[in-house]
C-alpha atoms as a PDB file:
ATOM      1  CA  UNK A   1       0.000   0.000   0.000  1.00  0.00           C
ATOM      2  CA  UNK A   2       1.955   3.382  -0.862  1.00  0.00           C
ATOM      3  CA  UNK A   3       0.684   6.845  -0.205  1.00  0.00           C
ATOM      4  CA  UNK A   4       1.660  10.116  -0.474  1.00  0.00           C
ATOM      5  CA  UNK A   5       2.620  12.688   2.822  1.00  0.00           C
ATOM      6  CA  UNK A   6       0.278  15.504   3.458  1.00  0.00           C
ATOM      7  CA  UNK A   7       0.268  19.008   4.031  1.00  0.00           C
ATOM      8  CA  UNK A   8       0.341  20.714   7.780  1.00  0.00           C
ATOM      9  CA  UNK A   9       2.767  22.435  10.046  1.00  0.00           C
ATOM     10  CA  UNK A  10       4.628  21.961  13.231  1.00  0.00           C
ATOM     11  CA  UNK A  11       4.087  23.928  16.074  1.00  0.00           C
ATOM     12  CA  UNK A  12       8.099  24.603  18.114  1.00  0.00           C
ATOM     13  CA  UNK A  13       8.008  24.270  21.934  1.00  0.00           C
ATOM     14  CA  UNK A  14      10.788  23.939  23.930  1.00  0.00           C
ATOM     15  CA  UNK A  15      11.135  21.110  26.405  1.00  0.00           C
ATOM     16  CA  UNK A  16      13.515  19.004  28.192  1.00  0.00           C
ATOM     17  CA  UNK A  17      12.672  15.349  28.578  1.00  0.00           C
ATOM     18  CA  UNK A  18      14.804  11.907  28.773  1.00  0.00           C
ATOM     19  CA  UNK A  19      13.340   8.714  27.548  1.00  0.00           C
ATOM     20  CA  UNK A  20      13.353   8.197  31.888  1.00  0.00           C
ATOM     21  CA  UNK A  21       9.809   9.145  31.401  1.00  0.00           C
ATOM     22  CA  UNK A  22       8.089   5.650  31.665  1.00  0.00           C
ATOM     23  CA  UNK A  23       9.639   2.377  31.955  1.00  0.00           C
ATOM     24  CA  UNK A  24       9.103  -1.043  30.021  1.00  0.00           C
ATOM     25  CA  UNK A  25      10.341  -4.622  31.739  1.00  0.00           C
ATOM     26  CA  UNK A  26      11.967  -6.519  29.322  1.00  0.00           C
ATOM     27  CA  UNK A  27      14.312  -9.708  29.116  1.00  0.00           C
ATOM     28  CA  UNK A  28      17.580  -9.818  27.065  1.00  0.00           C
ATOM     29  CA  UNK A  29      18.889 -13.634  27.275  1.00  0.00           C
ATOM     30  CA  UNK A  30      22.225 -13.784  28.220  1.00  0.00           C
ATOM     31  CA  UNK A  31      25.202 -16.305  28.307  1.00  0.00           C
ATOM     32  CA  UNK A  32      26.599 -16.753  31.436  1.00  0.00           C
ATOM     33  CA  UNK A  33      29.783 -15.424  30.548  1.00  0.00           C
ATOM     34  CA  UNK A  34      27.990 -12.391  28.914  1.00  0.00           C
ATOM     35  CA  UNK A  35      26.123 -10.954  32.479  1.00  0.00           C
ATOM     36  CA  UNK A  36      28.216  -7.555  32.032  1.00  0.00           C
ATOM     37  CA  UNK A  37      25.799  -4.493  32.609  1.00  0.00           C
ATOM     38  CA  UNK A  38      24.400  -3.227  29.213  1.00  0.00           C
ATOM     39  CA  UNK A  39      24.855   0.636  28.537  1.00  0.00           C
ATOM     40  CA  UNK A  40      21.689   2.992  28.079  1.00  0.00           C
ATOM     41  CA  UNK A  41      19.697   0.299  30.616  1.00  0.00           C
ATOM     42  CA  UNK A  42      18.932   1.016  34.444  1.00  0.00           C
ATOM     43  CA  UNK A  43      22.083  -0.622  36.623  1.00  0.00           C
ATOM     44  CA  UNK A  44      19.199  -2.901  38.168  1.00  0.00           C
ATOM     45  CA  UNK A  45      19.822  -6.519  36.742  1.00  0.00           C
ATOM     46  CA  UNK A  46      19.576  -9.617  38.379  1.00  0.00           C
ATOM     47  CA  UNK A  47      20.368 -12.836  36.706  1.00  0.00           C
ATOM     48  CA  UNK A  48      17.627 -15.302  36.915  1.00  0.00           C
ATOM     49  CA  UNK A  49      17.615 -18.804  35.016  1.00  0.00           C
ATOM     50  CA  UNK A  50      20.907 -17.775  32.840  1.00  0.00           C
ATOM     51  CA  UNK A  51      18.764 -14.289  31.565  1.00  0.00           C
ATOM     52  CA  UNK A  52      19.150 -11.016  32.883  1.00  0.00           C
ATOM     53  CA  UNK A  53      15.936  -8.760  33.733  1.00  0.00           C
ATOM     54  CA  UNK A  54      16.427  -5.695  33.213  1.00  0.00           C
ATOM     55  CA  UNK A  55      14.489  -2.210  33.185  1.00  0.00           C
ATOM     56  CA  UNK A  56      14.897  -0.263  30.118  1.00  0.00           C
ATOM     57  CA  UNK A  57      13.979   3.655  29.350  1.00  0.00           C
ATOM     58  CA  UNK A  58      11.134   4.034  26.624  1.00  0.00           C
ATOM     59  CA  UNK A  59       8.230   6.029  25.431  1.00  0.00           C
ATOM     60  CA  UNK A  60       5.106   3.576  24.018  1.00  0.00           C
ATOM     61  CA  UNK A  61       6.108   5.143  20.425  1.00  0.00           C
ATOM     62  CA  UNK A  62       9.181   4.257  18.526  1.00  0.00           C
ATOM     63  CA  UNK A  63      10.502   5.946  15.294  1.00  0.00           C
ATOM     64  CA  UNK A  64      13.348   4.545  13.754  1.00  0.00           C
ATOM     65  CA  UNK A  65      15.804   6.796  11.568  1.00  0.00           C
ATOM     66  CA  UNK A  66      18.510   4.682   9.523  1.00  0.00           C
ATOM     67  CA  UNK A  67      21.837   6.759   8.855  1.00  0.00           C
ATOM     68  CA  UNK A  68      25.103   6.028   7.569  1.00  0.00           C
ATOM     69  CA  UNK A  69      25.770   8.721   5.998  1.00  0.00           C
ATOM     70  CA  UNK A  70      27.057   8.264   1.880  1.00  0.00           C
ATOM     71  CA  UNK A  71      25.316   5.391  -0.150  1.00  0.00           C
ATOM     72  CA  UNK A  72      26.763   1.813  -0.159  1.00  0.00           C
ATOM     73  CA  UNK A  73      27.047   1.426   2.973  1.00  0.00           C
ATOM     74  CA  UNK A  74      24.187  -1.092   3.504  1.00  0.00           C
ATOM     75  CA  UNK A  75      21.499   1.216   4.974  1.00  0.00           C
ATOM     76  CA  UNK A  76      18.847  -0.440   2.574  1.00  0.00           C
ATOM     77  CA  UNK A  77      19.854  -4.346   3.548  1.00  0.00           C
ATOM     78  CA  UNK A  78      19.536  -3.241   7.061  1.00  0.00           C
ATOM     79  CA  UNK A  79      16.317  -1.555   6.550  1.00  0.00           C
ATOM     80  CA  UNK A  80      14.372  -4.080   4.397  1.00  0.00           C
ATOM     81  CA  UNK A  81      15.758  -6.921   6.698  1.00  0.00           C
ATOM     82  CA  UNK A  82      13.855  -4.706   9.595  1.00  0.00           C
ATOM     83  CA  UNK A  83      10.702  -4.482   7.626  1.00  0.00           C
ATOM     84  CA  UNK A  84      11.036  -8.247   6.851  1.00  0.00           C
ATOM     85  CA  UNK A  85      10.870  -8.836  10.410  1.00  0.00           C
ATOM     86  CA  UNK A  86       7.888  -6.780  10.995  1.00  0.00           C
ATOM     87  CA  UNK A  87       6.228  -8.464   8.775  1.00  0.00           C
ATOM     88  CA  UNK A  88       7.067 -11.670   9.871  1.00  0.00           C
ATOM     89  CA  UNK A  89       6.064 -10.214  13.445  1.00  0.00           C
ATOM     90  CA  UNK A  90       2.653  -8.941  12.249  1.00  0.00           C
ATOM     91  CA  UNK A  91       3.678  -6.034  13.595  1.00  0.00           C
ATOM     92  CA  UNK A  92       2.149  -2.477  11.916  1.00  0.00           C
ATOM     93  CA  UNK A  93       4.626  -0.625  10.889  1.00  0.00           C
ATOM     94  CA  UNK A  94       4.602   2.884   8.745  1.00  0.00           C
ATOM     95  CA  UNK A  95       7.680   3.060   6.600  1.00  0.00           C
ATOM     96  CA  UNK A  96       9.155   6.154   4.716  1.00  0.00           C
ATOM     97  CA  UNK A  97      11.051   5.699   1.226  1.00  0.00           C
ATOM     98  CA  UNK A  98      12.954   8.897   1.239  1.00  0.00           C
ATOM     99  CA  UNK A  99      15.335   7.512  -1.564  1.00  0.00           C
ATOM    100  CA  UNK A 100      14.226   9.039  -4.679  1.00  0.00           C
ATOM    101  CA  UNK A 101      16.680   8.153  -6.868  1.00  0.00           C
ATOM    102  CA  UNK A 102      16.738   4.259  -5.606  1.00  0.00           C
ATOM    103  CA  UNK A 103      13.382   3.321  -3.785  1.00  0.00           C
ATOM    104  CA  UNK A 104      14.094  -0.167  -2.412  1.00  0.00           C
ATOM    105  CA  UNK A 105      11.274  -0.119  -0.200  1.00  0.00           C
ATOM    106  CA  UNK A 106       8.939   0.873  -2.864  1.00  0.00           C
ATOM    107  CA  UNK A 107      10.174  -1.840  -5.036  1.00  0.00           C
ATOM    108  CA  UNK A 108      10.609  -4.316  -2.400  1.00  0.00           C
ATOM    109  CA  UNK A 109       7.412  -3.594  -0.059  1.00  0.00           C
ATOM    110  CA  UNK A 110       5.308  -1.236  -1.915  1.00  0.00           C
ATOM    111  CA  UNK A 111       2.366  -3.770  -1.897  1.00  0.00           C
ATOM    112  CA  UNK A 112       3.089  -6.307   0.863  1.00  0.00           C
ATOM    113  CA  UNK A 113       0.059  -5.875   2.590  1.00  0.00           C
ATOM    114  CA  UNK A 114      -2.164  -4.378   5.607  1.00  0.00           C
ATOM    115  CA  UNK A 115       0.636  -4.723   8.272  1.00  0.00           C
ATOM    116  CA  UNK A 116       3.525  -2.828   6.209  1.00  0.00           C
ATOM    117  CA  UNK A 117       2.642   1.022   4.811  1.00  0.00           C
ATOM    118  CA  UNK A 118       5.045   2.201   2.528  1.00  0.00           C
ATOM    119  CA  UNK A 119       4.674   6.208   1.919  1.00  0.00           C
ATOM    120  CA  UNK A 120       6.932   8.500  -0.485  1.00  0.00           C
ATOM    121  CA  UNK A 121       8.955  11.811   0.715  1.00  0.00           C
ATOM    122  CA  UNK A 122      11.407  13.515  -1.283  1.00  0.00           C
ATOM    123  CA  UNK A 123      13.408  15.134   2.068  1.00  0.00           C
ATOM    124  CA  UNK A 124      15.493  17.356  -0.459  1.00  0.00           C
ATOM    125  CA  UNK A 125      12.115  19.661  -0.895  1.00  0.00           C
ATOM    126  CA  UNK A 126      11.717  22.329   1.217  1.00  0.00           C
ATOM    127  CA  UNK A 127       9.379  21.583   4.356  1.00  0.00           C
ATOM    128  CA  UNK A 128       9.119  18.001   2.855  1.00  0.00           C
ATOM    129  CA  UNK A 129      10.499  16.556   6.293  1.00  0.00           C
ATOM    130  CA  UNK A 130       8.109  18.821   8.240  1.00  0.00           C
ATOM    131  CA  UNK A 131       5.593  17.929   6.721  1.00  0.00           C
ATOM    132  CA  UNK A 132       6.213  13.814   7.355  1.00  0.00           C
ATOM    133  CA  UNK A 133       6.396  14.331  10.932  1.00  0.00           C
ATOM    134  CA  UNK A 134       3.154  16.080  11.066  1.00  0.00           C
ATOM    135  CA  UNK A 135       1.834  13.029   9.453  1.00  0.00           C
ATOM    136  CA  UNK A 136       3.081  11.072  12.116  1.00  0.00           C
ATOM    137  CA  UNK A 137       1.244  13.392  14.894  1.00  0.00           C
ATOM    138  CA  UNK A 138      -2.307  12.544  12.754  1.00  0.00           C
ATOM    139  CA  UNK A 139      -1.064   8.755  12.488  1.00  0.00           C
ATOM    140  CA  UNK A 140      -1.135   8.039  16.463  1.00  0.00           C
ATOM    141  CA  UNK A 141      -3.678  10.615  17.327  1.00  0.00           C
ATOM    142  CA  UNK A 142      -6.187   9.963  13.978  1.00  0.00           C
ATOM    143  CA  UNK A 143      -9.355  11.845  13.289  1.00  0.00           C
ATOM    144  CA  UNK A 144     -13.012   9.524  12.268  1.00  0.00           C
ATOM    145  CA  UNK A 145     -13.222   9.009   8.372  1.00  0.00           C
ATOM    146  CA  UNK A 146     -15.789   9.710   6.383  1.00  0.00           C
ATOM    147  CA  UNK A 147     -17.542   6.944   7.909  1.00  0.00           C
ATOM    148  CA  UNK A 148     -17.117   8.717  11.066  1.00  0.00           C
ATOM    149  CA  UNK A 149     -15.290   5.088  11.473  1.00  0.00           C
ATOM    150  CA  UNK A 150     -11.590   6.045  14.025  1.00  0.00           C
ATOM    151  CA  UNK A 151      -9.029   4.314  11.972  1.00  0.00           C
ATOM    152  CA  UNK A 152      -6.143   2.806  14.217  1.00  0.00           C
ATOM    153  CA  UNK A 153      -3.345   4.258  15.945  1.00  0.00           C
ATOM    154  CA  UNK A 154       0.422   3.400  14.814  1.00  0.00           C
ATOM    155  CA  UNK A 155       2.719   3.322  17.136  1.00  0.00           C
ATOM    156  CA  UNK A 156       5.935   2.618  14.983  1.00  0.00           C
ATOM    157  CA  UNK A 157       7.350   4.454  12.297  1.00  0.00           C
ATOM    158  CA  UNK A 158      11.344   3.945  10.289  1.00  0.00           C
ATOM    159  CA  UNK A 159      12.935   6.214   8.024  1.00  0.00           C
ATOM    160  CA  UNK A 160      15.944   5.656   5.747  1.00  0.00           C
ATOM    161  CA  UNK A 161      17.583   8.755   5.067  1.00  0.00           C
ATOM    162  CA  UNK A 162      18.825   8.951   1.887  1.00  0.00           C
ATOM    163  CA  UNK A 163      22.233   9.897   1.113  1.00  0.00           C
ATOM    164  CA  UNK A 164      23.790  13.839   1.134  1.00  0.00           C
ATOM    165  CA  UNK A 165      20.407  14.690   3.497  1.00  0.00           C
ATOM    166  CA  UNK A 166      22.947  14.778   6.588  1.00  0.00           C
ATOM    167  CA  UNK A 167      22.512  18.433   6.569  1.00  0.00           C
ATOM    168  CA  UNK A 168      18.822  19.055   5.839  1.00  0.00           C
ATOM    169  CA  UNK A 169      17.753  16.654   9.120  1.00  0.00           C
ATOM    170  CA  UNK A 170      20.435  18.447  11.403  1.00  0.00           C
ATOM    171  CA  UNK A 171      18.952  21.637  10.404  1.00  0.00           C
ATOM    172  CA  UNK A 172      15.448  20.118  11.166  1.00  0.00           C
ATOM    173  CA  UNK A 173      16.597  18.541  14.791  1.00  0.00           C
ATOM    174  CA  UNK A 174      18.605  21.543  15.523  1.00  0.00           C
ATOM    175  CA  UNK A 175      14.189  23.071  15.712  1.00  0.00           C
ATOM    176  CA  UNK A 176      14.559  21.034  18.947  1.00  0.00           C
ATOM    177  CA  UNK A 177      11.696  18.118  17.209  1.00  0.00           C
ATOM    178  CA  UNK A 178      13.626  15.605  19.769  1.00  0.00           C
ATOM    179  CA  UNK A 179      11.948  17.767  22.620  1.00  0.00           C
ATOM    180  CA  UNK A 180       9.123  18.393  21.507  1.00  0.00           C
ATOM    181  CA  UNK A 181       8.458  14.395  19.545  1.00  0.00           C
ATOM    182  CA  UNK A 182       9.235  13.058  23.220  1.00  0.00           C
ATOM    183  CA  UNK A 183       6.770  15.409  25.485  1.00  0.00           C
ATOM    184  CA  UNK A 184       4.082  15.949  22.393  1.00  0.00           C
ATOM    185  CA  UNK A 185       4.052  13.077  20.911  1.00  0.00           C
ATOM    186  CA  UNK A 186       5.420  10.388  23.247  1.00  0.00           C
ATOM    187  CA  UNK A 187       7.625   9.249  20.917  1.00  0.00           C
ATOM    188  CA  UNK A 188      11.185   7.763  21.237  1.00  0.00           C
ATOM    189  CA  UNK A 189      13.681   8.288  18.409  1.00  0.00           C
ATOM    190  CA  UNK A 190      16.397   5.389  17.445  1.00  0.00           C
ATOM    191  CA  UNK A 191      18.867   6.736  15.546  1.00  0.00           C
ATOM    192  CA  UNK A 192      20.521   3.504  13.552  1.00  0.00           C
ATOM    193  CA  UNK A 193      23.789   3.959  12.457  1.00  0.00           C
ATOM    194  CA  UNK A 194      25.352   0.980   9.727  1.00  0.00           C
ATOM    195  CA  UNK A 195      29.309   1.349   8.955  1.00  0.00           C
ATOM    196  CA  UNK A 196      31.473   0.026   7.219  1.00  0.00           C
ATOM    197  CA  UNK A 197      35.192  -0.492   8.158  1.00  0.00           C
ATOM    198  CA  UNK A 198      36.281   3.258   7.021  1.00  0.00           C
ATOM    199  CA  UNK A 199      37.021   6.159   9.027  1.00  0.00           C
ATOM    200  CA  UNK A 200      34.190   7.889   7.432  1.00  0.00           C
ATOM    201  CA  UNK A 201      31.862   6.062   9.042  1.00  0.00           C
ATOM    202  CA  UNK A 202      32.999   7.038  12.758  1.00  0.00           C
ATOM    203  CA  UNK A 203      33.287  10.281  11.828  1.00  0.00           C
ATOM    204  CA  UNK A 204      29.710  10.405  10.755  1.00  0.00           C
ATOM    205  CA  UNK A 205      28.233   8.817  14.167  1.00  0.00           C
ATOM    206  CA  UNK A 206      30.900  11.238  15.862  1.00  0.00           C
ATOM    207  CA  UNK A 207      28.545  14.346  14.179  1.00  0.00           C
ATOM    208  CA  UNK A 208      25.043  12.504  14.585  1.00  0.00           C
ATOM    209  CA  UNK A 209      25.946  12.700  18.341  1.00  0.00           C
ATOM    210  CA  UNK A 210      27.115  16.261  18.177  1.00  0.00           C
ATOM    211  CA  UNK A 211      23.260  17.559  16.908  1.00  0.00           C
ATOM    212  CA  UNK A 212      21.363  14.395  18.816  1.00  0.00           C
ATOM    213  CA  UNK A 213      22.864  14.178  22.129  1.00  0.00           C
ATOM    214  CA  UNK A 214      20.864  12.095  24.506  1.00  0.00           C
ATOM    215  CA  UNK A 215      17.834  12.533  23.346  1.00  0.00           C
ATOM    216  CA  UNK A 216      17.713   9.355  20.800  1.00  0.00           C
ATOM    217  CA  UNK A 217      18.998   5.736  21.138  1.00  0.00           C
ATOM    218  CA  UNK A 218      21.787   4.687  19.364  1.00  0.00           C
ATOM    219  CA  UNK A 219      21.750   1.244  17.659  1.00  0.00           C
ATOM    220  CA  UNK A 220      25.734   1.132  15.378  1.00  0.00           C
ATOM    221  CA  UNK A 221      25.805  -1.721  12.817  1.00  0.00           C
ATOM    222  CA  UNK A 222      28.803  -3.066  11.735  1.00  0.00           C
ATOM    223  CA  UNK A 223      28.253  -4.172   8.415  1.00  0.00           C
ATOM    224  CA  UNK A 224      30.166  -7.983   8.205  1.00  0.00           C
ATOM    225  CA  UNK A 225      30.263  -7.116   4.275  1.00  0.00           C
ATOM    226  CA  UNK A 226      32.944  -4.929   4.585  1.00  0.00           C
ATOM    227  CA  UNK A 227      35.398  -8.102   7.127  1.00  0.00           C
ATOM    228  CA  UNK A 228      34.931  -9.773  10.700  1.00  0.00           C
ATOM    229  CA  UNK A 229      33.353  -7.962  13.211  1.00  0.00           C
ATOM    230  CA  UNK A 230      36.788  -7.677  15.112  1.00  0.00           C
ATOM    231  CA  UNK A 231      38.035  -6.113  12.106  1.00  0.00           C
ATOM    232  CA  UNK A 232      36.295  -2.627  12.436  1.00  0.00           C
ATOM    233  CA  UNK A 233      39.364  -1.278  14.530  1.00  0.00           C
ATOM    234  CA  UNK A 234      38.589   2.439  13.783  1.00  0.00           C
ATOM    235  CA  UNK A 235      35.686   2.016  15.595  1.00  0.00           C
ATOM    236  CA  UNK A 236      35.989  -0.096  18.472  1.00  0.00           C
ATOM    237  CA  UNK A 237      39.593   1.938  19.236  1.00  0.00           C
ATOM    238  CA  UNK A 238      38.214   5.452  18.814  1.00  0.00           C
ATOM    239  CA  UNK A 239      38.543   7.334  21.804  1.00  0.00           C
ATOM    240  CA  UNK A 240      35.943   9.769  21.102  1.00  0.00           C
ATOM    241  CA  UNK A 241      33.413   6.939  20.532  1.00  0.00           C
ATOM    242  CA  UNK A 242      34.635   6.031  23.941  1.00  0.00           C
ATOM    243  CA  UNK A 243      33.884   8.866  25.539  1.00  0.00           C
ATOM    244  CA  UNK A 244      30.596   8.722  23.839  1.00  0.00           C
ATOM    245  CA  UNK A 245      29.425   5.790  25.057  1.00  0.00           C
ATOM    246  CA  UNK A 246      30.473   6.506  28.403  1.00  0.00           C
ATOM    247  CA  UNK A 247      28.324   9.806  28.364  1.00  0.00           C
ATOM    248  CA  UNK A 248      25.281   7.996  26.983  1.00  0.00           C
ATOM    249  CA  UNK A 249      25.763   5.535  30.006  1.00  0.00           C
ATOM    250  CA  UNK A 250      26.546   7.890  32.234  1.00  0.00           C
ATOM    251  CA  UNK A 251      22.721   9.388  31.342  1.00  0.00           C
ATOM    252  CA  UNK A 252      20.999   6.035  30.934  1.00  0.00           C
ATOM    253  CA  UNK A 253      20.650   6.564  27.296  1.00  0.00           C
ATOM    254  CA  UNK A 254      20.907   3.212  24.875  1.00  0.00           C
ATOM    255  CA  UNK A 255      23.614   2.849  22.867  1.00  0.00           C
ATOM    256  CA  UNK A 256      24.328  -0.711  21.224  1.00  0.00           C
ATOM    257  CA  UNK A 257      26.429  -2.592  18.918  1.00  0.00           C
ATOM    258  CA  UNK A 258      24.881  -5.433  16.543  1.00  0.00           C
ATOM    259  CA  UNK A 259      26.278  -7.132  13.428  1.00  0.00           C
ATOM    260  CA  UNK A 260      24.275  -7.520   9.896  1.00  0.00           C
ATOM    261  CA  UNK A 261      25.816 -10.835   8.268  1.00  0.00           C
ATOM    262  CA  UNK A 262      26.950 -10.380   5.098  1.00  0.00           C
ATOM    263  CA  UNK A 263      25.021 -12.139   2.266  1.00  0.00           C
ATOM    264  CA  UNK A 264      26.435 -14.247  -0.535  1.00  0.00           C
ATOM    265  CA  UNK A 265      26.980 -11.866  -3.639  1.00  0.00           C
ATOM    266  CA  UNK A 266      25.043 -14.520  -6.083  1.00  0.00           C
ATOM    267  CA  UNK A 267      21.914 -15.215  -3.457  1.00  0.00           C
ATOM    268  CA  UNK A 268      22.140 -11.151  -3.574  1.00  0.00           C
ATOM    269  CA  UNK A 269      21.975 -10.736  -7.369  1.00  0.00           C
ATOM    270  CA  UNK A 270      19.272 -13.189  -7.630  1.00  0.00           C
ATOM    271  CA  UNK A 271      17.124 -11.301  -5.074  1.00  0.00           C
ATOM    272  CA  UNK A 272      17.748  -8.080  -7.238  1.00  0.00           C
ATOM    273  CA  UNK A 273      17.039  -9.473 -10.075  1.00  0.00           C
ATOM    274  CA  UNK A 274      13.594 -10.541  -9.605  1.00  0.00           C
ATOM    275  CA  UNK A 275      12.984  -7.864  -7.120  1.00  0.00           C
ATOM    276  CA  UNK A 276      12.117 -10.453  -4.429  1.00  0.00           C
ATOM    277  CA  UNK A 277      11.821  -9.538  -0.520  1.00  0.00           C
ATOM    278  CA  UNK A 278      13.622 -11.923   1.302  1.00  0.00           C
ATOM    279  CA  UNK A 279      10.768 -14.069   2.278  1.00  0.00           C
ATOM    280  CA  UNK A 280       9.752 -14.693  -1.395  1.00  0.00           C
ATOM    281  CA  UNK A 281      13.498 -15.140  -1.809  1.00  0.00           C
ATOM    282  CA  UNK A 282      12.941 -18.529   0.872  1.00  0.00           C
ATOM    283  CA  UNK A 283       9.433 -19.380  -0.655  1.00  0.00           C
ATOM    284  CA  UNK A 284      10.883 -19.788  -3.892  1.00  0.00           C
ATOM    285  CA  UNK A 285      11.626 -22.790  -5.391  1.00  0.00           C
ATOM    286  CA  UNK A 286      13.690 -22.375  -8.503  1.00  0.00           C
ATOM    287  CA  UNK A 287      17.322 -22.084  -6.911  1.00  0.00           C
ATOM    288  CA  UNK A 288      17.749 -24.012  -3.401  1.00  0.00           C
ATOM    289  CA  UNK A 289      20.981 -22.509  -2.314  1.00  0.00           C
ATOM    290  CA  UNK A 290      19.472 -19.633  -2.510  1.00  0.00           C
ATOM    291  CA  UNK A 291      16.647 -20.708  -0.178  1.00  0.00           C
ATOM    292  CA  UNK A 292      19.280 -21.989   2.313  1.00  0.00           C
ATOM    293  CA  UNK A 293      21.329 -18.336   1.998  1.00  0.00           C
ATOM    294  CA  UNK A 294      18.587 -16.310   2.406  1.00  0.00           C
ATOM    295  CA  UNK A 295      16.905 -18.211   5.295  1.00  0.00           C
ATOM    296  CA  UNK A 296      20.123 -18.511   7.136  1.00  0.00           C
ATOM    297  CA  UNK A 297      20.810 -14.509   6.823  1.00  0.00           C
ATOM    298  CA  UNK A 298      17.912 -13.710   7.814  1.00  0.00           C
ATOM    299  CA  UNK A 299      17.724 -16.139  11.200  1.00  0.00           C
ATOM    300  CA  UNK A 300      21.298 -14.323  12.137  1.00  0.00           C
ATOM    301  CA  UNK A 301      19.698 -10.439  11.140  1.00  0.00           C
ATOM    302  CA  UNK A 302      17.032 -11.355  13.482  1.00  0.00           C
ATOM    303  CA  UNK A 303      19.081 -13.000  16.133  1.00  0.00           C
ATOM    304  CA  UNK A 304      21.218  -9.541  16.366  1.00  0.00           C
ATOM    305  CA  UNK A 305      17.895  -7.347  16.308  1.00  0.00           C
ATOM    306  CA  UNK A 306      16.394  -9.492  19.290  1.00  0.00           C
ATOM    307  CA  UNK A 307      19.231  -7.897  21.041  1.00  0.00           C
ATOM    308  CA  UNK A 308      17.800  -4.332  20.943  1.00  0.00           C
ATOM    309  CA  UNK A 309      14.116  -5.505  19.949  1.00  0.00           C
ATOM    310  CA  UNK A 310      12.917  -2.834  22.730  1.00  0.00           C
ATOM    311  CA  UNK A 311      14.823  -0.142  21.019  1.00  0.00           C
ATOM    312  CA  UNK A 312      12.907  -1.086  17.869  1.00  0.00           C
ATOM    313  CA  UNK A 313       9.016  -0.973  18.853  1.00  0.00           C
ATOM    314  CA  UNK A 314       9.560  -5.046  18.672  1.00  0.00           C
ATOM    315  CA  UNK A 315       7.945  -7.210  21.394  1.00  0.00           C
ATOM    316  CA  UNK A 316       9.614 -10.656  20.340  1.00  0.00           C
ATOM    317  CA  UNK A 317      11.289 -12.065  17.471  1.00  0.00           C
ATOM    318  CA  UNK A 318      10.993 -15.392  16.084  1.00  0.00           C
ATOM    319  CA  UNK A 319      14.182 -16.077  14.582  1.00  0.00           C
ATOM    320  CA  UNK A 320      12.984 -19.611  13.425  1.00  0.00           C
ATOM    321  CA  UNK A 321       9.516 -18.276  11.331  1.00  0.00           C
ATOM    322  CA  UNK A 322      10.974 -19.727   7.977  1.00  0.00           C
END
């Protein structure tokens, strides 16, 4: 189902609120060599049956923003793996294709059905993006139809920013819509970050933080594509990074680090060429190996996102639904 953003504007009020606000109890298994606390999560844990329970900050409404900066870098896998899971979840989810010039989730998703809403916004025209996030405030808060019938409210919302619009959402956060999304709307933002094994990519979380702060979630994925996960030394031996993360802790704020495996080129190409999502890429029958690639990407994607499933508007994952 696609549809196009409407018209309205955005009112600015200035506020100052932490996702500290309301709390969620959730369980994040654990091994039991892996009990360490978990940054951006309350210090209360108590380990119970080899799992940890712990109390995590969140607002009941979850938008998800997917950076990384220039193209290539594998926002798109990442994002259509995320929608994938949704789907398989039956969760609702409103996505945004703000990728004019390549709209994978258009071509992908466009017309997957009632749980996945695919909508259009060019973020490079002028009060485009202000425009989108009205839509969201008329999304959870609907008016009666012409039936007089109160269509649903959505609670969860991802956007892929599209490459070279670094500049036009810092200018739009630095309006304070953090603030006001968390008071106003109840919403909590996730900023995810994917990156390869460049310096580029640090640099670009480095400046996300500088106009974000604390008042987002951070989710980095190291893209296995681009080598081992031990590999992305710029990253992990960063001291500024450091001393991010230990500021986000230090406020309670989420950061986290997941992996997205790294497909096999030809199972890739085959996907792309028929324009297949990845669940019609393990229904079909014509190629088995791709089948097996395909299912077995997919069970690890979703075995990293279970990690940080409360950072993603995601109450469970089944990573065995294929």
């Amino acid at each position: 189902m696609t549809h196009t953003i409407g018209n309205n504007q955005n009112g600015n009020v200035k506020a100052d609120v932490h996702s500290s606000e309301i709390t969620e109890v959730i369980e994040i298994e654990k091994t039991t060599a892996d009990i360490a606390p978990v940054p951006g999560l309350d210090k209360k844990a108590e380990k119970i049956d080899n799992k940890t329970e712990v109390v995590a900050k969140t607002l009941p409404r979850r938008l998800v923003i997917v950076d990384g900066g220039k193209g290539g870098v594998g926002k798109s896998m990442w994002t259509r793996g995320f929608l994938q899971t949704c789907i398989d979840e039956n969760k609702k989810i409103v996505a945004v294709d703000a990728d004019n010039s390549n709209p994978d989730l258009l071509r992908y998703y466009g017309e997957y059905g009632e749980h996945c809403q695919i909508q259009q916004l060019n973020i490079f025209k002028d009060g485009s993006i202000d425009r989108f996030f009205d839509q969201i405030k008329r999304m959870i808060d609907p008016e009666p139809d012409t039936y007089n019938q109160l269509p649903p409210p959505e609670s969860l919302f991802l956007l892929e920013l599209p490459p070279q619009s670094r500049q036009i959402f810092k200018k739009f956060i630095e309006q304070e819509f953090l603030e006001i999304a968390a008071i106003d709307y109840n919403i909590r933002v996730t900023m995810v970050v994917v990156i390869s094994r460049v310096s580029d990519s640090v640099n670009q979380l480095i400046d996300l933080y500088g106009f974000c702060g604390i008042n987002v979630d951070y989710i980095v994925v190291k893209n296995l594509f681009y080598g081992e996960e031990e590999e992305f030394s710029r990253y992990s031996n960063s001291s500024r990074v450091k001393e991010i993360k230990q500021q986000l802790e230090s406020e309670g704020i989420s950061i986290f680090d997941i992996t997205m495996p790294d497909l096999l080129e030809y199972a890739y190409d085959y996907l792309d060429q028929h324009s297949y999502t990845f669940a019609e890429g393990i229904q079909q029958k014509e190629l088995p190996s791709v089948k097996i690639r395909v299912k077995s990407w997919l069970k690890s994607f979703k075995q990293q996102i279970y990690r940080v499933r409360h950072l993603l508007g995601l109450e469970s994952i089944n990573v065995e639904k294929f």
